[in-house]
Protein backbone atom coordinates (compact mmCIF):
# COMPACT_ATOMS: atom_id res chain seq x y z
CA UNK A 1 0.00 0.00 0.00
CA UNK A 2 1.54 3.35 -0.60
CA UNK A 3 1.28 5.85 1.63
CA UNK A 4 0.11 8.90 0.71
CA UNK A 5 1.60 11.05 3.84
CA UNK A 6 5.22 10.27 2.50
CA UNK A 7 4.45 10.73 -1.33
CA UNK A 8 3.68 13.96 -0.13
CA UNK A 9 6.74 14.48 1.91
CA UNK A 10 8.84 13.79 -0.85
CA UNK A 11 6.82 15.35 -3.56
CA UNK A 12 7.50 18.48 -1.32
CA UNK A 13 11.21 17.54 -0.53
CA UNK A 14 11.69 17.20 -4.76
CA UNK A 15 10.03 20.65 -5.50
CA UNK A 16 12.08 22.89 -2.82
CA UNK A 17 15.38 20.83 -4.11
CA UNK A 18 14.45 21.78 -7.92
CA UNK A 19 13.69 25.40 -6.53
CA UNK A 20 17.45 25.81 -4.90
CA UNK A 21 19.07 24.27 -7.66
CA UNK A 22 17.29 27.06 -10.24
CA UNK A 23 18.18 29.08 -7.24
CA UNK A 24 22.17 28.10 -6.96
CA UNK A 25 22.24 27.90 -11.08
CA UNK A 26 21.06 31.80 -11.53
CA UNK A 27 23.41 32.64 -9.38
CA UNK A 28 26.36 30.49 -10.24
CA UNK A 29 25.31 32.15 -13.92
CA UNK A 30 25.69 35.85 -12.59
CA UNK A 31 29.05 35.28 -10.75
CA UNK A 32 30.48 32.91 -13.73
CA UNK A 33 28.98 35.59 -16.50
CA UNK A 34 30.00 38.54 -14.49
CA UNK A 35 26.81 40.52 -15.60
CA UNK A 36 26.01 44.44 -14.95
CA UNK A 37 24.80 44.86 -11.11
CA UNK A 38 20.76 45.78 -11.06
CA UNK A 39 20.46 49.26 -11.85
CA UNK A 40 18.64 49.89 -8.39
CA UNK A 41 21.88 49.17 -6.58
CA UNK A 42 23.81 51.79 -8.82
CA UNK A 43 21.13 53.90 -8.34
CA UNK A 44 21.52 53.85 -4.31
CA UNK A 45 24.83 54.13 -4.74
CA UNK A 46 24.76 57.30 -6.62
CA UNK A 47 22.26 58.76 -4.23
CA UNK A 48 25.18 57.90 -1.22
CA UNK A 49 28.35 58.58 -3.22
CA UNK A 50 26.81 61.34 -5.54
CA UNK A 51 27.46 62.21 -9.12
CA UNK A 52 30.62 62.06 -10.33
CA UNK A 53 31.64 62.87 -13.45
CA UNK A 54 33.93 60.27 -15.76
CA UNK A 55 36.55 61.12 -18.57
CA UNK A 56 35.71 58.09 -20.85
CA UNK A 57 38.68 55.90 -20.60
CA UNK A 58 40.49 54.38 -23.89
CA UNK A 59 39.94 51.02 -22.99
CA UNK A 60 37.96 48.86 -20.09
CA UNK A 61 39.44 48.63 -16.65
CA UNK A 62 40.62 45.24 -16.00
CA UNK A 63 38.47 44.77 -12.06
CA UNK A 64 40.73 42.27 -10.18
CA UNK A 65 37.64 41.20 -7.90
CA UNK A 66 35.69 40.15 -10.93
CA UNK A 67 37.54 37.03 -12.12
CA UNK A 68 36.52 34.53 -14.07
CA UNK A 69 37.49 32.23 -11.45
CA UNK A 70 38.22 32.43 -7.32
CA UNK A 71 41.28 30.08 -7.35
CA UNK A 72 44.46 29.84 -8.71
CA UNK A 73 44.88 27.94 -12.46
CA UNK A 74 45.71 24.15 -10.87
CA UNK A 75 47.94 23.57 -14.57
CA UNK A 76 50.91 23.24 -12.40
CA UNK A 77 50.10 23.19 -8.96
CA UNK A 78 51.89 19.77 -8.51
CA UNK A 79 55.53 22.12 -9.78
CA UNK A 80 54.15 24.29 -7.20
CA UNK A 81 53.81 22.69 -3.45
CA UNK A 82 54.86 18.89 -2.69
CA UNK A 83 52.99 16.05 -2.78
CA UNK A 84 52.48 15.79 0.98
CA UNK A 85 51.38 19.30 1.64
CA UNK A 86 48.70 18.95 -1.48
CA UNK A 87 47.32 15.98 0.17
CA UNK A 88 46.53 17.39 3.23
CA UNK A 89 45.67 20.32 1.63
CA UNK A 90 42.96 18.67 -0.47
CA UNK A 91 42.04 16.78 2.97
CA UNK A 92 41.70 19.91 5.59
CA UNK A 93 42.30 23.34 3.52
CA UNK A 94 41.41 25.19 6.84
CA UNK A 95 43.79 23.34 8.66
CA UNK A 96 46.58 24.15 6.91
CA UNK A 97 45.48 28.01 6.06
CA UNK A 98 43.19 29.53 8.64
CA UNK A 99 41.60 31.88 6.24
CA UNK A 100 41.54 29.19 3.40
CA UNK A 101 37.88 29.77 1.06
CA UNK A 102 38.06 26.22 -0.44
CA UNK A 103 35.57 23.47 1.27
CA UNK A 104 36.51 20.48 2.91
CA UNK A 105 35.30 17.89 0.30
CA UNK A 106 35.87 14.57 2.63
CA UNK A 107 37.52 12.77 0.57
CA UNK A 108 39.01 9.31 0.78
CA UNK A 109 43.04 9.18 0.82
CA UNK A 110 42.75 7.00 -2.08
CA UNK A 111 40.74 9.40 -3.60
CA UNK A 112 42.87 12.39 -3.16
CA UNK A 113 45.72 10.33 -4.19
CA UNK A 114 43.54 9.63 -7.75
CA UNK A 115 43.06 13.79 -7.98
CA UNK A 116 46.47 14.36 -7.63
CA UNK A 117 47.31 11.66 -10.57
CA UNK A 118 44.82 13.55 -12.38
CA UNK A 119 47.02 17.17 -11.94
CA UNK A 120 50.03 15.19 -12.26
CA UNK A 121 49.09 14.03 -15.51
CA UNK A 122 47.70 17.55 -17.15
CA UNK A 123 51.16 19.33 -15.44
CA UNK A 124 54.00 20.22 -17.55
CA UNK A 125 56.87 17.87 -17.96
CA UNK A 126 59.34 20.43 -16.80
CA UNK A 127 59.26 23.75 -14.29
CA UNK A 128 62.12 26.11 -14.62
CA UNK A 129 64.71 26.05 -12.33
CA UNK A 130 67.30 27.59 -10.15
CA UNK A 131 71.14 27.07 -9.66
CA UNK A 132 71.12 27.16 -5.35
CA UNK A 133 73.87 27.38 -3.36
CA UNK A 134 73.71 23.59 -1.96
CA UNK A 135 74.49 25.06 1.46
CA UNK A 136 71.01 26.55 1.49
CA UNK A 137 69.23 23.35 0.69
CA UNK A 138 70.50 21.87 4.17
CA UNK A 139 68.71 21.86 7.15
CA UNK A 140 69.87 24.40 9.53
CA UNK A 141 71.70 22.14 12.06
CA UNK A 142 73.53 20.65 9.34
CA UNK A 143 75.05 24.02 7.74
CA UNK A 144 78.89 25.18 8.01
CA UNK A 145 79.74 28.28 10.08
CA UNK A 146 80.09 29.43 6.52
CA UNK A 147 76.78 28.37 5.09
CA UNK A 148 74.58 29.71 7.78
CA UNK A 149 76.34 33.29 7.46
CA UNK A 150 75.63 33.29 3.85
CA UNK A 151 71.86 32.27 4.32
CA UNK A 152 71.40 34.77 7.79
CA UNK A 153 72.72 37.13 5.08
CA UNK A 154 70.50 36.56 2.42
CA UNK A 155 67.39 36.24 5.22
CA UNK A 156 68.18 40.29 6.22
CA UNK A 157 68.29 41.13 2.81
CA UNK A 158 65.02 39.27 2.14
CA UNK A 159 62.97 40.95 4.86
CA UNK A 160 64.20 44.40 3.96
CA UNK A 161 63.16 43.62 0.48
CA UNK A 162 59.45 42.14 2.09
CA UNK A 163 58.79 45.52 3.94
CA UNK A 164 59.46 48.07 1.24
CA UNK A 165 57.12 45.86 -1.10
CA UNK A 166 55.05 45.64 1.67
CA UNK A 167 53.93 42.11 1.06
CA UNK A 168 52.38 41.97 4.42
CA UNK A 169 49.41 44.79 3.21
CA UNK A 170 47.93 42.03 1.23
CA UNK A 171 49.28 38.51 2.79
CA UNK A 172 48.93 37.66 7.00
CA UNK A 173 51.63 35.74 8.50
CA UNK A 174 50.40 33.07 11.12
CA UNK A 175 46.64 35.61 11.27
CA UNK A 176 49.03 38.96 11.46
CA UNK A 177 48.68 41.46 8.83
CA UNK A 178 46.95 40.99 5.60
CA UNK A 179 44.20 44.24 5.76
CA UNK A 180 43.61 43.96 1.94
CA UNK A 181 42.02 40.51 2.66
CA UNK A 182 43.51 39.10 -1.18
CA UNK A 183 46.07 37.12 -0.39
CA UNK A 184 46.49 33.94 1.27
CA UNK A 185 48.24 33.86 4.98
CA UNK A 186 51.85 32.66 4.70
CA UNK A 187 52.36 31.00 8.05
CA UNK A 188 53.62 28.04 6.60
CA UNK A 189 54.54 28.56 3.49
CA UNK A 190 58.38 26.97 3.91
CA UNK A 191 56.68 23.79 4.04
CA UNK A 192 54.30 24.06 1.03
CA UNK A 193 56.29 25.20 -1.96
CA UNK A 194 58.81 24.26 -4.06
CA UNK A 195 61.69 27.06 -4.41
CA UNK A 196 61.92 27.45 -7.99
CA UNK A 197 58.42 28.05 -7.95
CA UNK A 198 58.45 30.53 -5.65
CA UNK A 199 61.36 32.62 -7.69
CA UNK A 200 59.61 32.11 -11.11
CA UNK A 201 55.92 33.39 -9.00
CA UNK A 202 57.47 35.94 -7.38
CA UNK A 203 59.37 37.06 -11.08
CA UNK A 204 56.28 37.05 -13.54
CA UNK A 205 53.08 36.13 -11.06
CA UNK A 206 50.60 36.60 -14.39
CA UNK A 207 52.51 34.05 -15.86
CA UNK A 208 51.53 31.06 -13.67
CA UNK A 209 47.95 33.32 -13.05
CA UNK A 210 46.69 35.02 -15.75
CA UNK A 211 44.01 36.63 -13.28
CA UNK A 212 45.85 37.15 -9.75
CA UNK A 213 45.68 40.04 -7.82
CA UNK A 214 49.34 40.16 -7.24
CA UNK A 215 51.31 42.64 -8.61
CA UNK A 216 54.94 42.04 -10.15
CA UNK A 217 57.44 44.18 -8.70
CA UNK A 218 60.31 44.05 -10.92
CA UNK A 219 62.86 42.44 -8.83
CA UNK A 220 66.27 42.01 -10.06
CA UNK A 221 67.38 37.95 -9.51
CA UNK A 222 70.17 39.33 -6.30
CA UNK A 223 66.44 40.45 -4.94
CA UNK A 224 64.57 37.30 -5.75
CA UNK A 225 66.83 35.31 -4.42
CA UNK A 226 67.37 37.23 -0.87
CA UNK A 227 63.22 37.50 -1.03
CA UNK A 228 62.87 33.71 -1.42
CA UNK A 229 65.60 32.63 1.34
CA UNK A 230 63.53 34.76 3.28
CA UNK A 231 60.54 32.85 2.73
CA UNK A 232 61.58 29.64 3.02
CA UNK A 233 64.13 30.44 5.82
CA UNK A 234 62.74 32.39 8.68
CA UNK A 235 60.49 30.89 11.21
CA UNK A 236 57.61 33.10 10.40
CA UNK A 237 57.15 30.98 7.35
CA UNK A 238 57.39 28.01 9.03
CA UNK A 239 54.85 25.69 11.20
CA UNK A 240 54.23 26.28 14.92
CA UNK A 241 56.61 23.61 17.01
CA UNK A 242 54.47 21.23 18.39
CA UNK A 243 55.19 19.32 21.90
CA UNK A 244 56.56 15.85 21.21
CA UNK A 245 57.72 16.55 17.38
CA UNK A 246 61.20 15.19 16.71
CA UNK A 247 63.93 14.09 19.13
CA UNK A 248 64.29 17.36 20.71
CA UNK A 249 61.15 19.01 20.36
CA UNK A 250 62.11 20.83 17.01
CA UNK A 251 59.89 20.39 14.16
CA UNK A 252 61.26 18.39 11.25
CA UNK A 253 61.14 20.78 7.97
CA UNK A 254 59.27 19.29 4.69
CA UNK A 255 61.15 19.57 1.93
CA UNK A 256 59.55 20.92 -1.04
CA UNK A 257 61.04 18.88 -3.70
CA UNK A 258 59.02 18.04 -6.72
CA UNK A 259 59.20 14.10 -7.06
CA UNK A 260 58.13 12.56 -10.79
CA UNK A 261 56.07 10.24 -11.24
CA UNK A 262 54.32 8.23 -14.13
CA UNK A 263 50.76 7.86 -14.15
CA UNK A 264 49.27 4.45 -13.09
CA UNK A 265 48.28 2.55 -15.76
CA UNK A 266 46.45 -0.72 -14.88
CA UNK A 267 42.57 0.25 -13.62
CA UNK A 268 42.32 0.26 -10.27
CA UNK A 269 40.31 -2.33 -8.11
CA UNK A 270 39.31 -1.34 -4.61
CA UNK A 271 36.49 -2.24 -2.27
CA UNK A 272 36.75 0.41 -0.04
CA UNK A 273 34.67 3.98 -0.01
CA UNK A 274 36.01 5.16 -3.19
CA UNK A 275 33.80 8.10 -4.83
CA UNK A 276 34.36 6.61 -8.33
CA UNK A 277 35.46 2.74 -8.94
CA UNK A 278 36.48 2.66 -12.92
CA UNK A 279 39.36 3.41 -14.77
CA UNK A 280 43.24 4.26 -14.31
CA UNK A 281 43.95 6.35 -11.01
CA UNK A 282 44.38 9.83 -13.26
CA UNK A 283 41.00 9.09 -14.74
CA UNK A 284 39.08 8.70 -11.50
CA UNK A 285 40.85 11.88 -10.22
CA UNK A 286 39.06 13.80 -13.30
CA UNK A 287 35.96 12.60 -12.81
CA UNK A 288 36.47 12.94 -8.79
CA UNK A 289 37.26 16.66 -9.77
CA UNK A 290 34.06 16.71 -12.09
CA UNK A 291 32.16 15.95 -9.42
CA UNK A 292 32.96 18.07 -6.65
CA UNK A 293 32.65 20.64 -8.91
CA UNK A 294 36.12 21.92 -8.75
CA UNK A 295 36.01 23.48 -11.95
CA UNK A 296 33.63 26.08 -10.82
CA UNK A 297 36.65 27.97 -8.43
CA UNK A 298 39.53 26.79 -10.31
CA UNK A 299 40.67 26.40 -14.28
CA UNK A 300 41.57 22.63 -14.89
CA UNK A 301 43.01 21.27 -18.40
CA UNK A 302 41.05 18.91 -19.53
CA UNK A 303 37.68 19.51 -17.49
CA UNK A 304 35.03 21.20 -18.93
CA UNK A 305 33.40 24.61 -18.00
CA UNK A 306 29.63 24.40 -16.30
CA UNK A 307 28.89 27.56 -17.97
CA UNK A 308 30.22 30.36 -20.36
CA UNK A 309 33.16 31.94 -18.38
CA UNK A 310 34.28 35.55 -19.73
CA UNK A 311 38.23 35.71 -19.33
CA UNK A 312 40.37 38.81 -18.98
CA UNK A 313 42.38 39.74 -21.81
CA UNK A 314 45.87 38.55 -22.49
CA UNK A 315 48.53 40.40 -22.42
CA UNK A 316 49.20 40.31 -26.04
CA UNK A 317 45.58 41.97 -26.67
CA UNK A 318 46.40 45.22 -24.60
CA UNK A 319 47.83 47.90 -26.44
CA UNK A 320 47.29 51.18 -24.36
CA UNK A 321 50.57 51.38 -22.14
CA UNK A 322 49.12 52.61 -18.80
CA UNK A 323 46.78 49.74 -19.29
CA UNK A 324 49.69 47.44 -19.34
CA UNK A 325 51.26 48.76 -16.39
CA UNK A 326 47.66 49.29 -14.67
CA UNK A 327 47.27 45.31 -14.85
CA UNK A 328 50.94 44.76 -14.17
CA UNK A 329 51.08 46.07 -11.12
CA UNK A 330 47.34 45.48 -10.24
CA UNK A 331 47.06 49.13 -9.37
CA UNK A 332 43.49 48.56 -9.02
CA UNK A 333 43.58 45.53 -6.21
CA UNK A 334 43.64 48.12 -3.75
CA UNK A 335 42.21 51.21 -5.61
CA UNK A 336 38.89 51.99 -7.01
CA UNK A 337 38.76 53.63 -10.67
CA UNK A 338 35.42 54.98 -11.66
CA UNK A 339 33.31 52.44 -9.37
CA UNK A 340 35.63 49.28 -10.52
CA UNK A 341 38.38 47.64 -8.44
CA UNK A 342 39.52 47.61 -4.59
CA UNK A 343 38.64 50.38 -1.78
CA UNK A 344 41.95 49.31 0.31
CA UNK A 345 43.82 52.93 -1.35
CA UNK A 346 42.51 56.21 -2.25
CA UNK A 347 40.13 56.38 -5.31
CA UNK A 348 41.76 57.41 -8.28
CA UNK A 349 39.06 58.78 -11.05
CA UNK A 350 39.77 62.17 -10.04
CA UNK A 351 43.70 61.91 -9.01
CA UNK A 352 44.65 64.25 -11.82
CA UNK A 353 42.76 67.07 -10.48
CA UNK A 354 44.05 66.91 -7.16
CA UNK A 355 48.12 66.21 -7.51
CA UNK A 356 50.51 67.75 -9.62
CA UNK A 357 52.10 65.92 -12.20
CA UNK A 358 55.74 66.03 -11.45
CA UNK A 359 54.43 65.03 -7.82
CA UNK A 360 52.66 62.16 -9.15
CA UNK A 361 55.29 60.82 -11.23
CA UNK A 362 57.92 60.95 -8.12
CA UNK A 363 55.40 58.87 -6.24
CA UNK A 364 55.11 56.09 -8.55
CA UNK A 365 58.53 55.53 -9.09
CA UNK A 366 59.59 56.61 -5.48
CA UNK A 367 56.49 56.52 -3.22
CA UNK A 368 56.48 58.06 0.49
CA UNK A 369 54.83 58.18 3.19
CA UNK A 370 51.85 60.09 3.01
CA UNK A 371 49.46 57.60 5.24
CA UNK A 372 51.26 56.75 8.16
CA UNK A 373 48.99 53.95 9.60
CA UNK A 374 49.23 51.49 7.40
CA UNK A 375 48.29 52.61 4.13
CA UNK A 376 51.34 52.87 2.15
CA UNK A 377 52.04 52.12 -1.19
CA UNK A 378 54.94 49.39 -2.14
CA UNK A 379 57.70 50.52 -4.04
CA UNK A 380 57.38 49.03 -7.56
CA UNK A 381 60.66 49.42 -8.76
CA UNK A 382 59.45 51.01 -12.12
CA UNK A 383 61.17 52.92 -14.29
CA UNK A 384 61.39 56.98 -14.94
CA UNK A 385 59.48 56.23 -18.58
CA UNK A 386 57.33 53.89 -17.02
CA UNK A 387 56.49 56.52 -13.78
CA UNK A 388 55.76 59.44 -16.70
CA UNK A 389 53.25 57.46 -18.72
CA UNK A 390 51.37 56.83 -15.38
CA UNK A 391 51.77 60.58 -14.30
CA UNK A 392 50.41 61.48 -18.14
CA UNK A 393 47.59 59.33 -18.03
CA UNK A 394 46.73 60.29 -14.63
CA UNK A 395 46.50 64.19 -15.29
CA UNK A 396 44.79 63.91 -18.62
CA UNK A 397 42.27 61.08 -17.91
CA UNK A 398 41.72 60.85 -14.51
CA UNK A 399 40.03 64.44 -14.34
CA UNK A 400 37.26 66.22 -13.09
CA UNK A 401 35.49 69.50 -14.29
CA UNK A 402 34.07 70.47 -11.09
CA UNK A 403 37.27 71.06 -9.80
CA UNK A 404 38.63 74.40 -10.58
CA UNK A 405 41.92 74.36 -10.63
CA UNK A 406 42.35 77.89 -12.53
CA UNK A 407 41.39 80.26 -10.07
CA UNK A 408 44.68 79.13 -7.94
CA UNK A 409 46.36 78.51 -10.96
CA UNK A 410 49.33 81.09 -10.87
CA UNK A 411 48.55 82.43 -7.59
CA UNK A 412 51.67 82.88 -4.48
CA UNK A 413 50.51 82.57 -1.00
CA UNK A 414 51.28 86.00 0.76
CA UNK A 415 52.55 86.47 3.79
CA UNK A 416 49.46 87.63 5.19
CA UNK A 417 46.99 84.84 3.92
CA UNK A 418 49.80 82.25 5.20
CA UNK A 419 49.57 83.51 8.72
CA UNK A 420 45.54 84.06 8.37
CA UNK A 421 45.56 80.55 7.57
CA UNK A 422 48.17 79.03 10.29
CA UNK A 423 45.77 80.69 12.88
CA UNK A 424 42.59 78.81 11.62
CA UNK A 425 44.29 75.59 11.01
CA UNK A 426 45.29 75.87 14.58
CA UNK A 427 42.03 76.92 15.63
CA UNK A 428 40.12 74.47 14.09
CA UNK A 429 42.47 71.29 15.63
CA UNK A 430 43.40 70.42 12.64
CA UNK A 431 46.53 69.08 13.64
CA UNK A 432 44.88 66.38 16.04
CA UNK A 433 44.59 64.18 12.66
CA UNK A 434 47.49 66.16 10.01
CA UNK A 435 50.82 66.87 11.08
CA UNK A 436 53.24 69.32 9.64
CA UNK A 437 55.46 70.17 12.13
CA UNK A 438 53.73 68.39 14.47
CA UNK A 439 50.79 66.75 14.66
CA UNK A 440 48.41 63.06 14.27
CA UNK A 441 48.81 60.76 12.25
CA UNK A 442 45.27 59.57 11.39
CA UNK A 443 44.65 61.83 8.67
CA UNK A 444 47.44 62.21 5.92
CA UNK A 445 50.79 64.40 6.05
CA UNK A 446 50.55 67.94 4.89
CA UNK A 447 54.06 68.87 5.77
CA UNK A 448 55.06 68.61 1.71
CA UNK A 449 51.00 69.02 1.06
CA UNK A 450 52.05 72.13 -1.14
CA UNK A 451 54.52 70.09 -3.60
CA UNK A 452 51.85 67.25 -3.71
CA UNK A 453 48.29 69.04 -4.41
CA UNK A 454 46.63 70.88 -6.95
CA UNK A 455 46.24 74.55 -5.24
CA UNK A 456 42.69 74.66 -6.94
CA UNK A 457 41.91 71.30 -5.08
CA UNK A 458 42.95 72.41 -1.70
CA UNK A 459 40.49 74.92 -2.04
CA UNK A 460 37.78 72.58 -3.58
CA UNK A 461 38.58 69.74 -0.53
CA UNK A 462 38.49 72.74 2.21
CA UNK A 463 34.76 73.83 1.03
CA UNK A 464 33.36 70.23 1.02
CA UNK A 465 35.73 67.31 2.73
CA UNK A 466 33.07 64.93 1.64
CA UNK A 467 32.44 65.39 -2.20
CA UNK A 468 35.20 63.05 -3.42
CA UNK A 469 34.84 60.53 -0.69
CA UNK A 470 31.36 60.98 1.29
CA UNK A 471 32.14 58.60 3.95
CA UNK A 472 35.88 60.28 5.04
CA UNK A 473 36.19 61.05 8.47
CA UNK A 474 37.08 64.85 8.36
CA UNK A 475 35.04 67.64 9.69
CA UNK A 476 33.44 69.59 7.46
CA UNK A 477 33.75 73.32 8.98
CA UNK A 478 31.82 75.48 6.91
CA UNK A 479 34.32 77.41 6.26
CA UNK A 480 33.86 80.99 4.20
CA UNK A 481 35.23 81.64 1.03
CA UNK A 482 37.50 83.96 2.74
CA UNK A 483 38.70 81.13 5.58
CA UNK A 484 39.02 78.50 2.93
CA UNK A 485 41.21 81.01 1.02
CA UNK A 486 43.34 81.39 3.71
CA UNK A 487 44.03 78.09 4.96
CA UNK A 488 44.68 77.60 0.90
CA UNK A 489 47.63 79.95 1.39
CA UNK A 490 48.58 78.35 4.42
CA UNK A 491 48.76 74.86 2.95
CA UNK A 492 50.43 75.93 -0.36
CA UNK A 493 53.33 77.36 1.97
CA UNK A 494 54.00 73.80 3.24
CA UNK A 495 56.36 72.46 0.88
CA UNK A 496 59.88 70.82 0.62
CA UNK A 497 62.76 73.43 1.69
CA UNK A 498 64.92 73.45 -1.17
């Protein structure tokens, strides 16, 4: 007899599971198609950041935080970290990265071994590599006098080189740092990765992932080197010790040497609790992969797409220059130009009507200080042609028209302004957040404020703090034509004492 309560159940249990999978499939569609937000959320938007006007750019921005996929391409990954480490990856991401995004899939170990046939199969044959000094392949106990020196050596060279790109901005260390929130934390990244990967990643990172938000900072091979004994050297990178590990309590290192191995070829027969049963082991890692949907966060040779994924363009299909060096250095993984990119660093769609050229150019090839907590900008290491084509682009495309910059244009500060203004800017605290001589440091530096901004801007930014950036945190004072004038003076006065 059937009964009718539990057709029902499962009549209802069927419908609400067809309902979240049209659900889940609309919106895998959205994120995989990377279609134009609803026009009521641009509409709020405009209402809270208000109306800004755009210089039509010659090409489309390249938005870091709207790739194709979440993950990394896995076409290598086996060149890239050791065989152990991926296996526990693959087992317990979280485990091994706190802030890791990818699921647990439980997974059999014979089944992660079969997905890790699979990669080692679609991998290339060969990785580039590295002449090392074989003193810095030993463990530390087992170095010279000599050896260990030459590697302490390299290990202050590398963190020197790690602060002034400051790698931390984007990347924790063991939950410390990382305020971008793009990169993963490198606690134990000694253990995970093969060497020679790590030079060639740190060298060209676009050319192991077309679509990372990692910049490439032009490091000469004495730096890459000192940068990646750093990393695999220094007990930051390294695992916690744990009580009872090794014979006197030290932690035994993994080596992260890329073994190669040939693909079994005889189908395997297992009765355990294997996901899939048939074929060689490389074949049941595909179709492992397949279905846990790995595809959907990661590019895999030889699996096919779900749905229609838009890629970002190659680097052989961009022909503007500042867009080559915008997506080089992934300028726009922390900043936001004309609504697209990160929020991490000061929007730039109107940067050309605030800073003077020659100051801009200095920055990018040189930056300073201008943010002390925190927010500073890494040092590139570009060159003087590639810092003016930035500077160039910046002043004639990145532009506003509200901003009247002619009215200041050719004017001096007198004497008499310059002191008007030094009075109100004391008056008004100003200094509790600015310093110049003295001073906070929550707001940025204005003691070289005069070399760096537009004197039209100054005045525009004094009027209304919150036109460019509605949420900022400065007062906005009111302030008279004739005040704002003043303080104008005041500020242009504050410049570099040649």
């Amino acid at each position: 007899m059937i009964n009718t309560k539990k057709l029902n159940h499962l009549s209802a249990f069927i419908i609400i599971c067809m309902i979240l999978g049209s659900v889940l499939t609309s919106v895998s569609t959205i994120y995989a198609q990377s279609l134009e937000p609803d026009p009521l959320f641009l509409e709020i938007e405009s209402i809270y950041r208000g109306d800004k006007d755009y210089k039509q750019l010659p090409f489309v921005t390249e938005d870091p935080y709207m790739r194709s996929k979440n993950g990394p391409t896995l076409k290598n990954v086996v060149h890239k970290a050791n065989k152990e480490w991926i296996k526990k990856w693959i087992d317990n991401p979280t485990a091994m990265i706190p802030n890791a995004r990818m699921p647990r899939l439980m997974l059999s170990s014979d089944d992660i071994d079969a997905v890790i046939a699979y990669l080692e199969s679609i991998a290339d044959s060969s990785f580039p590599k590295q002449e090392w000094d074989a003193g810095l392949l030993k463990a530390e106990d087992d170095m010279t006098d000599d050896e260990y020196d030459k590697m302490d050596t390299l290990v202050s060279g590398g963190k020197a080189i790690w602060g002034r790109a400051r790698c931390n901005i984007c990347h924790a260390v063991k939950g410390k740092g990382g305020a971008v929130g793009v990169g993963p934390d490198l606690g134990r990244v000694a253990e995970k990765v093969n060497r020679d990967w790590l030079y060639q990643w740190i060298k060209e990172p676009r050319g192991y992932f077309h679509e990372t938000q990692m910049s490439r900072y032009r490091f000469t091979d004495e730096e890459l080197r000192k940068l990646v004994e750093y990393l695999m050297q220094d007990w930051d990178f390294k695992p916690e010790e744990e009580e009872g590990e090794g014979d006197n309590g030290e932690e035994e290192t993994v080596t992260a040497e890329v073994t190669e191995t040939e693909e079994t070829v005889e189908a395997v027969v297992d009765d355990g609790p294997l996901l899939v049963h048939e074929g060689t082991l490389a074949e049941r890692g595909k179709k492992i992969i397949e279905f846990n949907r790995c595809f959907v966060c990661h590019e895999i040779e030889g699996v096919l797409e779900l749905l229609p994924v838009k890629r970002q363009k190659s680097e052989k299909e961009t022909t503007n220059e500042f867009e080559k060096l915008l997506n080089d250095v992934r300028c726009m993984t922390c900043h936001n130009i004309q609504g697209h990119g990160g929020t991490f660093a000061p929007e730039l769609t109107h940067e050309g009507s605030k800073l003077k050229g020659e100051w801009i150019k200095g920055f990018i090839e040189t930056p300073d200080i201008i943010r002390p907590l925190l927010k500073q900008m890494p040092k590139f290491n570009l060159t003087s042609e590639e810092a003016q084509t930035g500077a160039d682009f910046v002043e004639e495309y990145f532009v506003s028209n509200e901003i009247d910059l002619d009215s200041f244009a050719n004017v001096a500060p007198t004497d008499d302004e310059i002191s008007k203004g030094k009075e109100i800017y004391d008056a008004k605290g100003c200094k509790t957040c600015h310093t110049i001589s003295e001073g906070g440091i929550v707001g940025p530096n204005l003691k070289r404020v005069g070399d760096r901004m537009e004197n039209g801007f100054i005045f525009f930014h004094l009027k209304d703090p919150h036109h460019e950036v509605p949420d900022a945190v400065e007062p906005d004072y009111n302030l008279s034509d004739e005040e704002a004038t003043a303080l104008t003076h005041y500020l242009m006065s504050c410049k570099d004492k040649k």
